[in-house]
Protein backbone atom coordinates (compact mmCIF):
# COMPACT_ATOMS: atom_id res chain seq x y z
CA UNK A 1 4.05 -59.97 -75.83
CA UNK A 2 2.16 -60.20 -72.50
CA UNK A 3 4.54 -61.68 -70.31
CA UNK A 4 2.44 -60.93 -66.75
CA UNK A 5 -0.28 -58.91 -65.04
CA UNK A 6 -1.21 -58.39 -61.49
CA UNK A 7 -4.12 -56.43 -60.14
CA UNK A 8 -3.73 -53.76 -57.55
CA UNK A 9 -6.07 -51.40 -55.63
CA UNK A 10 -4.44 -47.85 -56.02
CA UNK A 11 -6.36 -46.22 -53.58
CA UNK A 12 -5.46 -48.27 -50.52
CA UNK A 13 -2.91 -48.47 -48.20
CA UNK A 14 0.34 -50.54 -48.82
CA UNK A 15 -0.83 -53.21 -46.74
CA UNK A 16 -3.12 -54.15 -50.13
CA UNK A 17 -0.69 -56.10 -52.04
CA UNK A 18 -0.99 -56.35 -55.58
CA UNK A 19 -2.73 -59.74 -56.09
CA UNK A 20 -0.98 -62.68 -58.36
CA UNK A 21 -1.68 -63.94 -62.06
CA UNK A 22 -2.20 -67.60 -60.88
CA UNK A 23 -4.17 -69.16 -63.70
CA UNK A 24 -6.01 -68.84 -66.95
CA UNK A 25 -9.15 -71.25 -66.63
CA UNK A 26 -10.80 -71.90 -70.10
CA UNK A 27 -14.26 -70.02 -69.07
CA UNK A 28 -15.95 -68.54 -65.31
CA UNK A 29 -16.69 -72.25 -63.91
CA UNK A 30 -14.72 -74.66 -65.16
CA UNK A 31 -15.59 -78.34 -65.35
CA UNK A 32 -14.02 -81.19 -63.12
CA UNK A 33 -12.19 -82.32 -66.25
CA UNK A 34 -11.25 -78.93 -67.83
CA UNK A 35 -7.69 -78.06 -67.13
CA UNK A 36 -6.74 -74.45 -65.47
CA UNK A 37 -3.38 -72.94 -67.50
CA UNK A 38 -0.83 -71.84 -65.53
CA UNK A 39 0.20 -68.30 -66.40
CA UNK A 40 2.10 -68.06 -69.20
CA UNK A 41 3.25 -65.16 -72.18
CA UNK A 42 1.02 -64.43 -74.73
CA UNK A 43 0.86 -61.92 -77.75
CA UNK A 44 -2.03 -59.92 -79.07
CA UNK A 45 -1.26 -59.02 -82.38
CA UNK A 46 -1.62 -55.42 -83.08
CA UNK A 47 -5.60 -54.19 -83.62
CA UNK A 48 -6.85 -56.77 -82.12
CA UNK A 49 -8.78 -57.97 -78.90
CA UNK A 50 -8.44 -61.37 -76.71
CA UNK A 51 -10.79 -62.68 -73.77
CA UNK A 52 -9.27 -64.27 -71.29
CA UNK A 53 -10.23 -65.36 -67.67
CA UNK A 54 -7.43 -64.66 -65.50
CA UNK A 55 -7.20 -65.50 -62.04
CA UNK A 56 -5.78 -63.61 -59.60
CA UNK A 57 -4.93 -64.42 -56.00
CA UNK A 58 -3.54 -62.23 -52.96
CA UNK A 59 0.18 -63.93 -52.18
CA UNK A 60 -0.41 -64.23 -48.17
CA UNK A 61 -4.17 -65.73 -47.10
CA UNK A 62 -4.26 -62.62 -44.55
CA UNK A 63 -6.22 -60.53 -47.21
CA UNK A 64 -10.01 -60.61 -46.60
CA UNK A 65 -11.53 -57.68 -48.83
CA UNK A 66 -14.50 -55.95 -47.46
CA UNK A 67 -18.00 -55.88 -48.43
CA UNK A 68 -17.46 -52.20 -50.43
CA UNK A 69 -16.30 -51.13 -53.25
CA UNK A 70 -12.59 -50.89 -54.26
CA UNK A 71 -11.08 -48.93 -57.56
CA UNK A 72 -8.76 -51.76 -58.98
CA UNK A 73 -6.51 -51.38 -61.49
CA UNK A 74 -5.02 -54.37 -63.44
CA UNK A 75 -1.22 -53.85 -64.69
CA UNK A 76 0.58 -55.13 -67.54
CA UNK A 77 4.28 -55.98 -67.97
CA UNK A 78 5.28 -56.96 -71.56
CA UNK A 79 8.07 -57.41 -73.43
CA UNK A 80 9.08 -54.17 -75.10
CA UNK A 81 8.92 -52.32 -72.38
CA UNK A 82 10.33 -52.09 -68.85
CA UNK A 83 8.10 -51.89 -65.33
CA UNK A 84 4.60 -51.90 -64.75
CA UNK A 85 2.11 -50.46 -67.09
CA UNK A 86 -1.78 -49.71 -66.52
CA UNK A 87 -4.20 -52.08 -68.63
CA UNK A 88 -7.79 -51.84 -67.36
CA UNK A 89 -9.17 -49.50 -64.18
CA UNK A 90 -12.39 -50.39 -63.12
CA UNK A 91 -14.73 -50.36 -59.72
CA UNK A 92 -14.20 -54.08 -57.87
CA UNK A 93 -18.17 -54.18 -55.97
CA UNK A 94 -17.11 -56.51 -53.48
CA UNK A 95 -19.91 -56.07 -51.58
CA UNK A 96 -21.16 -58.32 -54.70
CA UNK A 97 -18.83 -61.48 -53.92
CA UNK A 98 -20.98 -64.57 -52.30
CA UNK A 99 -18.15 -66.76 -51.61
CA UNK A 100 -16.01 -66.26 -48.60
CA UNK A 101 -13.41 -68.70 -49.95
CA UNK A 102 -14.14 -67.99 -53.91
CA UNK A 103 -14.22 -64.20 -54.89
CA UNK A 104 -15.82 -64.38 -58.22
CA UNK A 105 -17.89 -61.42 -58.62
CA UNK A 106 -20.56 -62.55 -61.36
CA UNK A 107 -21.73 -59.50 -62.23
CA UNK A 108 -19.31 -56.19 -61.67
CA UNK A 109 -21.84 -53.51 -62.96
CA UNK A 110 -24.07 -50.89 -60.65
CA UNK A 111 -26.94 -52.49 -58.66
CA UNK A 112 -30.48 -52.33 -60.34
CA UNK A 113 -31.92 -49.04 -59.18
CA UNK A 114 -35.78 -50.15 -58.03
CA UNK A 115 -38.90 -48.37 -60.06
CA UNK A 116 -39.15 -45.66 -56.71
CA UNK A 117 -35.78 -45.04 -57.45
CA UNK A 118 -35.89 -44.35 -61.08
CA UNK A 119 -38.88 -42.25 -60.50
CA UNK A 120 -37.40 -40.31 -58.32
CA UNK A 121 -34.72 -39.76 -60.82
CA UNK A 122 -37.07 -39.48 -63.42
CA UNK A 123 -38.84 -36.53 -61.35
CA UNK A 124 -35.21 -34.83 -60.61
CA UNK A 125 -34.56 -34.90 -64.33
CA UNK A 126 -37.66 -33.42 -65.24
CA UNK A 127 -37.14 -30.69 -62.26
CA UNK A 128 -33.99 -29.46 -63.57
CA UNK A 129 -35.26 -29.32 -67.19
CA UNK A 130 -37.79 -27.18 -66.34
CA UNK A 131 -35.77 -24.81 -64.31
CA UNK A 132 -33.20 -24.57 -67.41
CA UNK A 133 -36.49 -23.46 -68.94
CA UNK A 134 -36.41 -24.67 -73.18
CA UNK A 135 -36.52 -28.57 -71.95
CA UNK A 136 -33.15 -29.43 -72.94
CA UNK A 137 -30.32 -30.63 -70.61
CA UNK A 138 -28.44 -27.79 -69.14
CA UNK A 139 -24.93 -29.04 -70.64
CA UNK A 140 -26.62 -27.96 -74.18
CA UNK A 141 -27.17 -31.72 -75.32
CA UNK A 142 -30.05 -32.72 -76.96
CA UNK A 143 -31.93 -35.03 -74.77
CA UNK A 144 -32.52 -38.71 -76.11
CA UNK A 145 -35.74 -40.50 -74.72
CA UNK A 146 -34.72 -43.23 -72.59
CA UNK A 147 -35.69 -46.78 -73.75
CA UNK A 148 -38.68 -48.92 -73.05
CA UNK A 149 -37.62 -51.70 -71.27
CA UNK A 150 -40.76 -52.94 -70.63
CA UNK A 151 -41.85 -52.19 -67.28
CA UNK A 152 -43.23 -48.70 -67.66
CA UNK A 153 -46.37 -48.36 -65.19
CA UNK A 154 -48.83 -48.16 -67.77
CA UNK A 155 -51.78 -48.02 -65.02
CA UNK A 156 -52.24 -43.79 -64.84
């Protein structure tokens, strides 16, 4: 049984409290009428998976997180075990959040890289192929062609 979870940022100082389970709305953005739980216990049974949204809020207003990224790392107390116990680490991109009052981040994954930039890496992948001299990937890998997605500069 899940009885709480907190998220903290391991690499920072102690003056980055871990921030408080507060609520468990029923999706991102809630309607007017939909009602937020309160946190509360809950079991996973064994083998499986649950979404949730979980809500999580710092317990003084003094913490403003900056616009950079942050390694968080959301903990787990349940019942068949004592203390704290790591669930989930993953890369908070602040820099992402668009509400100064609100920090939702909508979408927690690397920014797009533009076509000059995927050339570029495109060009640097190619380079070190051809210095490891047989066209495969110096780890020994067999190199997969990366998928179309459509916006290939077909022009020459």
């Amino acid at each position: 049984m899940v009885q709480d979870l907190i998220l903290t940022f391991p690499d920072e100082s102690a003056s980055h409290l871990p921030l408080l389970w507060v609520s468990s709305p029923c999706r991102l953005q809630p309607g007017p009428d939909e009602e937020t739980k309160l946190p509360a216990g809950f079991v996973v049974p064994g083998r499986e998976a649950q979404q949730l949204f979980i809500e999580f809020e710092a317990p003084f207003s003094g913490f403003v997180p900056e616009a950079r990224d942050y390694k968080a790392r959301i903990q787990v107390r349940v019942g068949h075990r004592k203390g704290w116990h790591p669930l989930l680490t993953f890369t908070l991109r602040a820099a992402n959040i668009i509400d100064p009052d609100r920090y939702t981040v909508y979408d927690n994954a690397p920014l797009e890289l533009t076509k000059d930039d995927r050339r570029r890496a495109d060009a640097a992948l190619l380079e070190l192929l051809e210095e490891h001299g047989d066209g495969s990937p110096p780890d020994g890998r067999r190199r997969k062609d990366p998928p179309n997605d459509g916006d290939a500069d077909t022009s020459g």
